[in-house]
C-alpha atoms as a PDB file:
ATOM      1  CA  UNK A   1      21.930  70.864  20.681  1.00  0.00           C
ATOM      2  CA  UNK A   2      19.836  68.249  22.587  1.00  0.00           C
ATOM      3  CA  UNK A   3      18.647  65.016  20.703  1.00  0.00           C
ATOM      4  CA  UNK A   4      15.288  66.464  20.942  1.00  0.00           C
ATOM      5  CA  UNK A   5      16.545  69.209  19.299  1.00  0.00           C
ATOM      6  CA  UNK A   6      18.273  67.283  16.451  1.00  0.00           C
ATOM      7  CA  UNK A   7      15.540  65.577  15.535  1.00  0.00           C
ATOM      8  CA  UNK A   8      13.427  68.811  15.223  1.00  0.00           C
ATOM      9  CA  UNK A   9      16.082  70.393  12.693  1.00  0.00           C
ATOM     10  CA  UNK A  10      15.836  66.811  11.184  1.00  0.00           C
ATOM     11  CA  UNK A  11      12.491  66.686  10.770  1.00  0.00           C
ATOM     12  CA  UNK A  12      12.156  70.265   9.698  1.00  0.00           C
ATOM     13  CA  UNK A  13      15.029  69.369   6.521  1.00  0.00           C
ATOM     14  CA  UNK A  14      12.285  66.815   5.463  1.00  0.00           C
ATOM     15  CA  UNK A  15       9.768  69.121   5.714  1.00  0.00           C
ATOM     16  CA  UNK A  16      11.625  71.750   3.620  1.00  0.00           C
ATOM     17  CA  UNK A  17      13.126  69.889   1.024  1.00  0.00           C
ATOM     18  CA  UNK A  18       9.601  68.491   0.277  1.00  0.00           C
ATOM     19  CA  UNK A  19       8.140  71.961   0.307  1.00  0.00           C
ATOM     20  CA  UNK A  20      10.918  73.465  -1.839  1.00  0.00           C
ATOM     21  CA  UNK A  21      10.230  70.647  -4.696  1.00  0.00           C
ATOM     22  CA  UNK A  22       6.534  71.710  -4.246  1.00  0.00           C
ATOM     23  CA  UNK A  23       6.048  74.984  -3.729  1.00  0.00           C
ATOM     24  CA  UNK A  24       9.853  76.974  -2.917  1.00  0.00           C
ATOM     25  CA  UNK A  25       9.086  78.198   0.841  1.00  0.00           C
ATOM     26  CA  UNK A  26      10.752  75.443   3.019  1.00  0.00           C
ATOM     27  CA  UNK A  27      13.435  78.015   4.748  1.00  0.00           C
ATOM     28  CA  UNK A  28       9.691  79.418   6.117  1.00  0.00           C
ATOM     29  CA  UNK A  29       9.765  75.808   7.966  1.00  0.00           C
ATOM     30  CA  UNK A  30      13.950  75.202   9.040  1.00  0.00           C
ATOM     31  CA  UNK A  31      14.609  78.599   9.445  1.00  0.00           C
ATOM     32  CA  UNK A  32      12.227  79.467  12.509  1.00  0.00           C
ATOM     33  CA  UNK A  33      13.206  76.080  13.701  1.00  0.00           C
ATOM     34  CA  UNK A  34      17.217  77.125  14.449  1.00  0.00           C
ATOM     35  CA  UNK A  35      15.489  80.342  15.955  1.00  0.00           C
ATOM     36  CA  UNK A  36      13.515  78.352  18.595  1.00  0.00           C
ATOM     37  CA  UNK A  37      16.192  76.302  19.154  1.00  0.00           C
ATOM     38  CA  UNK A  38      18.592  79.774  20.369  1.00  0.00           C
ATOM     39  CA  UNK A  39      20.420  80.003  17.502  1.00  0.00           C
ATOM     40  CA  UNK A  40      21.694  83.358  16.111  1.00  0.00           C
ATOM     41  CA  UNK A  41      19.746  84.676  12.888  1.00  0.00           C
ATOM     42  CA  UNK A  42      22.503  84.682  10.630  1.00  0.00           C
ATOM     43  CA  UNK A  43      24.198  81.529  11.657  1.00  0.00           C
ATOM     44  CA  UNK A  44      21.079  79.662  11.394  1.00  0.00           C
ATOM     45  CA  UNK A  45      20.231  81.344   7.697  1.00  0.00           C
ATOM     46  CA  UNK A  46      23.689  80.332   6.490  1.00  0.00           C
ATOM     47  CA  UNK A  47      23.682  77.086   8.415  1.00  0.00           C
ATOM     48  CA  UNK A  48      20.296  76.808   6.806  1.00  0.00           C
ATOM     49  CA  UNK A  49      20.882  77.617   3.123  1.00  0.00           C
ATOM     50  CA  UNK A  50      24.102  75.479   2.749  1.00  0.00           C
ATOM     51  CA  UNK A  51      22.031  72.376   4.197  1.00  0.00           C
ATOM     52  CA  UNK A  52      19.131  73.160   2.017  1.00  0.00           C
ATOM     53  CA  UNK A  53      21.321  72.477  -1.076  1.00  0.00           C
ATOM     54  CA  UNK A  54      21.289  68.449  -1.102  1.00  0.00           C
ATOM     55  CA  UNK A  55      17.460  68.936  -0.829  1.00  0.00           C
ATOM     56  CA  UNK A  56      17.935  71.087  -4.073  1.00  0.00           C
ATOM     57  CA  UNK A  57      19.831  68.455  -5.808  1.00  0.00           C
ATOM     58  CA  UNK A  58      16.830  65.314  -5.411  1.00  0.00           C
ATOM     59  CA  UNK A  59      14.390  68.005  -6.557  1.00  0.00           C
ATOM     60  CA  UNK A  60      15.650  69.052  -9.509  1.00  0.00           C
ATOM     61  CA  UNK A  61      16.474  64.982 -10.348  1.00  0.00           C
ATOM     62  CA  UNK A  62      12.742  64.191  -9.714  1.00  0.00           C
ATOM     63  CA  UNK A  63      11.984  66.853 -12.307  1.00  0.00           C
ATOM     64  CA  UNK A  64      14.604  66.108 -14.616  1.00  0.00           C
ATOM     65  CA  UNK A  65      12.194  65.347 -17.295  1.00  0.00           C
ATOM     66  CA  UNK A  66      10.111  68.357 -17.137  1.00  0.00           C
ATOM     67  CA  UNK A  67      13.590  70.390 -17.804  1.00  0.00           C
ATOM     68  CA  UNK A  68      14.210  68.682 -21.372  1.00  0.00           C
ATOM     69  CA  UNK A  69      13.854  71.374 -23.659  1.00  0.00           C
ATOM     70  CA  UNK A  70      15.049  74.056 -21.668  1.00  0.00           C
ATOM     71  CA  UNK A  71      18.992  74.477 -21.853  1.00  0.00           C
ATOM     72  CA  UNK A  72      19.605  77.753 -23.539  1.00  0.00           C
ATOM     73  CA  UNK A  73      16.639  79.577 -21.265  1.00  0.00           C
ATOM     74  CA  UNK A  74      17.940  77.932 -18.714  1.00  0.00           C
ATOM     75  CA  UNK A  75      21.448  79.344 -19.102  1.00  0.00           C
ATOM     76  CA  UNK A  76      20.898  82.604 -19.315  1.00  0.00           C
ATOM     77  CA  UNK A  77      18.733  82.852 -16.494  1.00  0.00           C
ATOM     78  CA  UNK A  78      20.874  80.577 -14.276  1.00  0.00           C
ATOM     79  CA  UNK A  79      23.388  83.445 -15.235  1.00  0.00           C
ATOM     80  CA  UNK A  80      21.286  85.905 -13.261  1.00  0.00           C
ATOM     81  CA  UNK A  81      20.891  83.961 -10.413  1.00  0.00           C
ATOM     82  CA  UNK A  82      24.351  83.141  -9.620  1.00  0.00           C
ATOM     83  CA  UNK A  83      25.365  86.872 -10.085  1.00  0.00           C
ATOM     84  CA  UNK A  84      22.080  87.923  -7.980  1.00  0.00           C
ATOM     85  CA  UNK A  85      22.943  84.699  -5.302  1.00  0.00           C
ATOM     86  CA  UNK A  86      26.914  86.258  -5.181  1.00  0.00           C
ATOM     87  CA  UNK A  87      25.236  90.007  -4.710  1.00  0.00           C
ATOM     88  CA  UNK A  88      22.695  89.321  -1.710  1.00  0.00           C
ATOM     89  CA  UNK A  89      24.858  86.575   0.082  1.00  0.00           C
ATOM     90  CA  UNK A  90      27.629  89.855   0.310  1.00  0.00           C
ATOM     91  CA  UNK A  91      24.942  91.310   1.804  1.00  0.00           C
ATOM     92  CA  UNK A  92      24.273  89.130   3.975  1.00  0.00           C
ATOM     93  CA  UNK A  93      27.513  89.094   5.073  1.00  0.00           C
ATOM     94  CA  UNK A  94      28.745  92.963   4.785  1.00  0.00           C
ATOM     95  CA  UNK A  95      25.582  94.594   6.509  1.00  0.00           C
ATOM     96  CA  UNK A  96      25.374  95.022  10.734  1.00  0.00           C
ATOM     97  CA  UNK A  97      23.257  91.632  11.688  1.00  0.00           C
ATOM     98  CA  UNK A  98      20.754  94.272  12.844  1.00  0.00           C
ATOM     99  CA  UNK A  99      19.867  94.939   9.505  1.00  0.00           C
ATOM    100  CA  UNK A 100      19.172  91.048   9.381  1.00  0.00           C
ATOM    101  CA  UNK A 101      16.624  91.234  11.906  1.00  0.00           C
ATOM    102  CA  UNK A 102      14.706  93.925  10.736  1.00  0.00           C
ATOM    103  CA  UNK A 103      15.102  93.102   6.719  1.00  0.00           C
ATOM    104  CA  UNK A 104      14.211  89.670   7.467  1.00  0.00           C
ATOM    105  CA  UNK A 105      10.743  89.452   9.474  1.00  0.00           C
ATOM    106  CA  UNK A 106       9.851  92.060   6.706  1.00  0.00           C
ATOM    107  CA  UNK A 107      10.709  89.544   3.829  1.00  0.00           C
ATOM    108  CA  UNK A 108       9.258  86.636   5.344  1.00  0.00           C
ATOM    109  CA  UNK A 109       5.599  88.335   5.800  1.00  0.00           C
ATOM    110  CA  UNK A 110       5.920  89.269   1.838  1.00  0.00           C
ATOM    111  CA  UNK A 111       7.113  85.896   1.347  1.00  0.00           C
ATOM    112  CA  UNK A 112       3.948  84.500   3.434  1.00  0.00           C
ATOM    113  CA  UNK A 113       1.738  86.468   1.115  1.00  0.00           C
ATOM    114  CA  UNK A 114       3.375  85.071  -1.854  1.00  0.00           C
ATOM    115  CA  UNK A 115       2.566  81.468  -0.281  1.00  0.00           C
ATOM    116  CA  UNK A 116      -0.939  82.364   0.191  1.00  0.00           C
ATOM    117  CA  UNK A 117      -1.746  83.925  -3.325  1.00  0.00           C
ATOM    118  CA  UNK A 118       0.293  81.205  -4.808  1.00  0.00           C
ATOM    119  CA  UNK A 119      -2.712  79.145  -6.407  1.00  0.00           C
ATOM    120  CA  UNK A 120      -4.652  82.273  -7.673  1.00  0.00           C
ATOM    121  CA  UNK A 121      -0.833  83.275  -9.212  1.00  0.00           C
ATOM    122  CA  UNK A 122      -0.550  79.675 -10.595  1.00  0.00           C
ATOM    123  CA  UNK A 123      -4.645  79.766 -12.309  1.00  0.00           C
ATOM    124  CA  UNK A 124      -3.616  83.099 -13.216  1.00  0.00           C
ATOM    125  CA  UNK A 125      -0.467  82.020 -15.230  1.00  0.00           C
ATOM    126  CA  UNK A 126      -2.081  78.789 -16.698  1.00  0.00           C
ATOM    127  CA  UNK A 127      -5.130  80.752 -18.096  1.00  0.00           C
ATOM    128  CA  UNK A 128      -3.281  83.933 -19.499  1.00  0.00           C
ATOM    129  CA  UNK A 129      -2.031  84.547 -23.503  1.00  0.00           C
ATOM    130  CA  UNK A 130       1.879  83.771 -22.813  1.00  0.00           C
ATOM    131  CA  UNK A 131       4.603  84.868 -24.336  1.00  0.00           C
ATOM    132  CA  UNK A 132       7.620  83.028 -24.918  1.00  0.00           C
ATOM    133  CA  UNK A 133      10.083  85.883 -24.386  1.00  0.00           C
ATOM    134  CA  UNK A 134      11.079  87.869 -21.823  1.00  0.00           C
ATOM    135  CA  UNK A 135      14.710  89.637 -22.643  1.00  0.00           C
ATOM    136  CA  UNK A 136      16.515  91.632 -20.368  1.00  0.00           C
ATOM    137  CA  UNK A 137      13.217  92.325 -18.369  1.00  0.00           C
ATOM    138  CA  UNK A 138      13.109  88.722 -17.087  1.00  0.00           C
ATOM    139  CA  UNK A 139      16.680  88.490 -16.678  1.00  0.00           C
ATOM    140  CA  UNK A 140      16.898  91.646 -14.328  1.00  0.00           C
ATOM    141  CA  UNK A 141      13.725  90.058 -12.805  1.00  0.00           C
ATOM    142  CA  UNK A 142      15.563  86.435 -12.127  1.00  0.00           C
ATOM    143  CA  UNK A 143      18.798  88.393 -10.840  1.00  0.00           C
ATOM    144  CA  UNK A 144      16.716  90.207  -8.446  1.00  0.00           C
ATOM    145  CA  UNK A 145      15.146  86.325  -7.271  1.00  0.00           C
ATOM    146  CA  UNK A 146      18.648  85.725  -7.050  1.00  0.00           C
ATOM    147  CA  UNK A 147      19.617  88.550  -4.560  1.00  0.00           C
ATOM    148  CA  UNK A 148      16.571  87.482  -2.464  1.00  0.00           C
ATOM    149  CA  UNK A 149      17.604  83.915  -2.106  1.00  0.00           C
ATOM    150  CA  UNK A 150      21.374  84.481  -1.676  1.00  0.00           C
ATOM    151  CA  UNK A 151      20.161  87.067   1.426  1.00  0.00           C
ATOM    152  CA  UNK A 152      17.342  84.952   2.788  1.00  0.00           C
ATOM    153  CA  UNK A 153      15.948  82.966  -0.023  1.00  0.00           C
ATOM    154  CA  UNK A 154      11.929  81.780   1.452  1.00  0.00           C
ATOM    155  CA  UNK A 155       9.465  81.648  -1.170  1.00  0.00           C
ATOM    156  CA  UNK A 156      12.275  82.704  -4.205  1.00  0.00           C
ATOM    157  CA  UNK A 157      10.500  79.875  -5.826  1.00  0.00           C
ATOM    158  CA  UNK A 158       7.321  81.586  -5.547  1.00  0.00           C
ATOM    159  CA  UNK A 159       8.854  84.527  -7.147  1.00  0.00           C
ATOM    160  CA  UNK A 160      10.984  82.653 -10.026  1.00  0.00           C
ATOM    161  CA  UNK A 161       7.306  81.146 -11.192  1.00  0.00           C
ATOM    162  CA  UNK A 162       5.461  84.230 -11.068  1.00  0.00           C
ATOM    163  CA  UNK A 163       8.194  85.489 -13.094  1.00  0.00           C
ATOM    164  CA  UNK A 164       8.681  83.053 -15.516  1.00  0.00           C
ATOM    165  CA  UNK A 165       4.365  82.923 -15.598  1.00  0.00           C
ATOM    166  CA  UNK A 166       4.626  85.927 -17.194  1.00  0.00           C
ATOM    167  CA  UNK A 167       7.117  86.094 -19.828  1.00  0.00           C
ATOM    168  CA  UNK A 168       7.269  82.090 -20.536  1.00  0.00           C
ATOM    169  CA  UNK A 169       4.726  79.873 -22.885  1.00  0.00           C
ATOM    170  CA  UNK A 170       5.609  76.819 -20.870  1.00  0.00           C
ATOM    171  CA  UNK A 171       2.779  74.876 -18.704  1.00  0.00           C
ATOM    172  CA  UNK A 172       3.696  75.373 -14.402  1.00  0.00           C
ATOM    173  CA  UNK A 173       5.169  71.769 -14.266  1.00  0.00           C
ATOM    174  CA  UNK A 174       7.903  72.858 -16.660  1.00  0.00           C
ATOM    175  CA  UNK A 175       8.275  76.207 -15.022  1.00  0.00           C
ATOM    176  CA  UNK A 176       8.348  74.717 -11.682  1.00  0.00           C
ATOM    177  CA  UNK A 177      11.300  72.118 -12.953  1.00  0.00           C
ATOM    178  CA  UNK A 178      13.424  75.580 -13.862  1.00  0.00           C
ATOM    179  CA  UNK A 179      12.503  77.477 -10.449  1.00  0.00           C
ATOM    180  CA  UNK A 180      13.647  74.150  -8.782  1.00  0.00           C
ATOM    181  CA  UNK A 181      16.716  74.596 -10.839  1.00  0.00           C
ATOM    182  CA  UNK A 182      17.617  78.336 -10.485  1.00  0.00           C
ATOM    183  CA  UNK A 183      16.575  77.973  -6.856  1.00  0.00           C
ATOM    184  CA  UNK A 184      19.428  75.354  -6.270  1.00  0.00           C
ATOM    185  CA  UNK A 185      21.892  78.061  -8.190  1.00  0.00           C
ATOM    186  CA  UNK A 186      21.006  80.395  -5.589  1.00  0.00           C
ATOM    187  CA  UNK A 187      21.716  78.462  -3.131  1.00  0.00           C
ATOM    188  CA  UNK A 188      24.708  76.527  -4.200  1.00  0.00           C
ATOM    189  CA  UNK A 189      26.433  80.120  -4.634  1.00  0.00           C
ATOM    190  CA  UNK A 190      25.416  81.056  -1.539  1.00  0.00           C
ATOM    191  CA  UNK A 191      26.731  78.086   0.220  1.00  0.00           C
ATOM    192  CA  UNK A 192      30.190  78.300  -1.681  1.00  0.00           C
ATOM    193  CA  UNK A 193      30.618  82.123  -0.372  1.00  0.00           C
ATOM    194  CA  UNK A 194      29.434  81.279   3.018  1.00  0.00           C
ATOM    195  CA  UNK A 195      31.714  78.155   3.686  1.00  0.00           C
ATOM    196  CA  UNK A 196      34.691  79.894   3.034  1.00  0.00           C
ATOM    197  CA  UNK A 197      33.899  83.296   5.170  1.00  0.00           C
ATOM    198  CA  UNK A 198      30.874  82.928   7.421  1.00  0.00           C
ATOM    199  CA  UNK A 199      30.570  81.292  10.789  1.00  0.00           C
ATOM    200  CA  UNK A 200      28.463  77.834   9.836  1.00  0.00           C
ATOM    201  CA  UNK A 201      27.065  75.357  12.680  1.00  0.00           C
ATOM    202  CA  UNK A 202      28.236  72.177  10.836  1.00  0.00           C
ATOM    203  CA  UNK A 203      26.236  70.056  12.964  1.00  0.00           C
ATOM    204  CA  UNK A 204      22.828  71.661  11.896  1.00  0.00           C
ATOM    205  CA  UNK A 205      23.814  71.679   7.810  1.00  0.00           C
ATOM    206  CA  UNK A 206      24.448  67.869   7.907  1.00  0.00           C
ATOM    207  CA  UNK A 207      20.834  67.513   9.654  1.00  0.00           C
ATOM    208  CA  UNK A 208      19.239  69.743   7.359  1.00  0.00           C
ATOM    209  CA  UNK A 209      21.206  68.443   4.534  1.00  0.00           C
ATOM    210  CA  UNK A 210      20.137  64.921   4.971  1.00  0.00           C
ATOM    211  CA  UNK A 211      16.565  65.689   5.928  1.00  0.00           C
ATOM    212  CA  UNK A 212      16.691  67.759   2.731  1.00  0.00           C
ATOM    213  CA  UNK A 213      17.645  64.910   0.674  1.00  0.00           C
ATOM    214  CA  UNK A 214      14.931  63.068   1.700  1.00  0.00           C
ATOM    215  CA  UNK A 215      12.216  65.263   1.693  1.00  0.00           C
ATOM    216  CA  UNK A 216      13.398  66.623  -1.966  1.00  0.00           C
ATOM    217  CA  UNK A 217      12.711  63.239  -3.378  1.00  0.00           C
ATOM    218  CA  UNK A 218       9.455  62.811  -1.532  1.00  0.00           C
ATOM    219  CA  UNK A 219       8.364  66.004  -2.889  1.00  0.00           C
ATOM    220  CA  UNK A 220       9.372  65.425  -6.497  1.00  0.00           C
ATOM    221  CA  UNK A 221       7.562  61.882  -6.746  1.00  0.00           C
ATOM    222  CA  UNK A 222       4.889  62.194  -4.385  1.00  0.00           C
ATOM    223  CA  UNK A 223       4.581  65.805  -2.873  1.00  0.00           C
ATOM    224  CA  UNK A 224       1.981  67.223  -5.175  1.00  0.00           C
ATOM    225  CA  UNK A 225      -0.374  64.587  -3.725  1.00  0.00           C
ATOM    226  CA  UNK A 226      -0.230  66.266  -0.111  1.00  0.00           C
ATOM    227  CA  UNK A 227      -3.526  68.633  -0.288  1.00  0.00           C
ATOM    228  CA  UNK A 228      -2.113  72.182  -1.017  1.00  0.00           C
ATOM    229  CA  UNK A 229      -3.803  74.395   1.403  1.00  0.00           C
ATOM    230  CA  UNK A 230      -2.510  71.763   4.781  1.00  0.00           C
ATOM    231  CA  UNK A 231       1.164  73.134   3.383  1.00  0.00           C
ATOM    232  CA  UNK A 232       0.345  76.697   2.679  1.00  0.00           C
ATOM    233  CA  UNK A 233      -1.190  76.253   6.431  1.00  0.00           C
ATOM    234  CA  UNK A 234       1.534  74.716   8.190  1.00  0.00           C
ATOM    235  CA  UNK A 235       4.081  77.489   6.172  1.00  0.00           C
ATOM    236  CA  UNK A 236       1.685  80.422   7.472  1.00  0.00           C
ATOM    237  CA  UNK A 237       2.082  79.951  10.744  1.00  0.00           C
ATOM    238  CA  UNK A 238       6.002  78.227  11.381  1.00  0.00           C
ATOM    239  CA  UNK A 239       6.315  81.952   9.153  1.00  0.00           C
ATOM    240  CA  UNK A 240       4.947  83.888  11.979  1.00  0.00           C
ATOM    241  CA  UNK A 241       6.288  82.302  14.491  1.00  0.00           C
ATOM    242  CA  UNK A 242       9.944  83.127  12.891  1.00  0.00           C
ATOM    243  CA  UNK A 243       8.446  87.042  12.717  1.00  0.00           C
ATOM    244  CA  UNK A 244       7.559  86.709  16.483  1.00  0.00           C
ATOM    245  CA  UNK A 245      11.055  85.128  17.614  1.00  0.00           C
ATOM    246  CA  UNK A 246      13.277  88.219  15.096  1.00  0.00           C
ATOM    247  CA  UNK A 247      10.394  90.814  16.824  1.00  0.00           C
ATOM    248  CA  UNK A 248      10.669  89.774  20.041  1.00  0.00           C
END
């Protein structure tokens, strides 16, 4: 990797951790990143999601507040996503990297459509009767998020709110505190699997990982005060230039 090309991944981790803490699509910014940089699809999603996980960490401590309240909920479904995370990260792992390239560009356009719809989703949600249950039918819904993230994992946040939106009498700053949190169960289980039995560029996790860090914070204190639809922008089209680079 050139020092160009360092500071790139660098700048991306920043950029996703931020973006995670916000929204949950910043593998839609790092990902495409390692691909225009030559790196191999797989490496650079498990390279990817294990440096992602720091970023995790400062976002779910900037929220910490916004989680009081939610232990036993957040229990059970952390439950699903760790058995979901284990499920697609086998996946990941088990099926012919040609099934990578065509699974993936497919999941990032649905996740680019979940980025887009995202605010009429979140008006949607914040204007609706709730309901403050959910039973198995949220849990099977959170294990699915889970399988998502622990294959590929852009825009599971987007998911775990819409989810939660509709089974969950909590306002979105509370839900988006436990989609931070489930999100870094995802990807914490992921990374523990893929350490131990997938081929990781170490060099590109610590950049990632440290960029994460940072950005996480900046998005928990002051990423909701960057104007929404510059983000959703700059996500759109990083997100088709990854489906461009896996096409072409």
């Amino acid at each position: 990797m050139t020092a160009w090309g360092a500071v790139a991944v660098f700048a991306a981790g920043i950029g996703a951790g931020g973006i995670n803490a916000v929204v949950g699509s910043g593998s839609l910014i790092t990902f495409p990143t390692l691909l225009a940089l030559g790196y191999p699809p797989i490496v650079a999603n498990v390279s990817n999601n294990i440096g992602l996980v720091p970023g995790g960490v400062t976002g779910v401590l900037g929220y910490r507040a916004e989680l009081k309240g939610q232990r036993a909920r957040l229990i059970r479904l952390g439950a699903a996503s760790v058995l979901g995370s284990l499920v697609g990260a086998f996946l990941l792992l088990r099926l012919p990297a040609q099934a990578f390239q065509v699974i993936v560009p497919v999941l990032i356009a649905i996740a680019l459509v979940l980025v887009v719809i995202q605010p009429k989703m979140a008006g949607w949600i914040s204007g609706r009767p709730h309901r403050d249950h959910g039973g198995p039918w949220l849990w099977l819904g959170v294990f699915g998020g889970g399988m998502y993230g622990g294959y590929f994992g852009a825009a599971q946040g987007v998911v775990l709110i819409g989810l939660m939106g509709l089974f969950l009498d909590e306002e979105l700053q509370r839900l988006n505190a436990a989609k931070n949190l489930l999100a870094l169960l995802v990807n914490f289980t992921a990374a523990l699997l893929f350490i131990f039995i997938a081929d990781v560029d170490w060099l590109v996790v610590a950049l990632i990982a440290v960029g994460s860090a940072i950005g996480g914070y900046l998005g928990a204190r002051i990423g909701r005060r960057i104007p929404s639809p510059i983000l959703r922008g700059v996500i759109v089209v990083v997100g088709i230039v990854a489906i461009v680079k896996l096409l072409a």
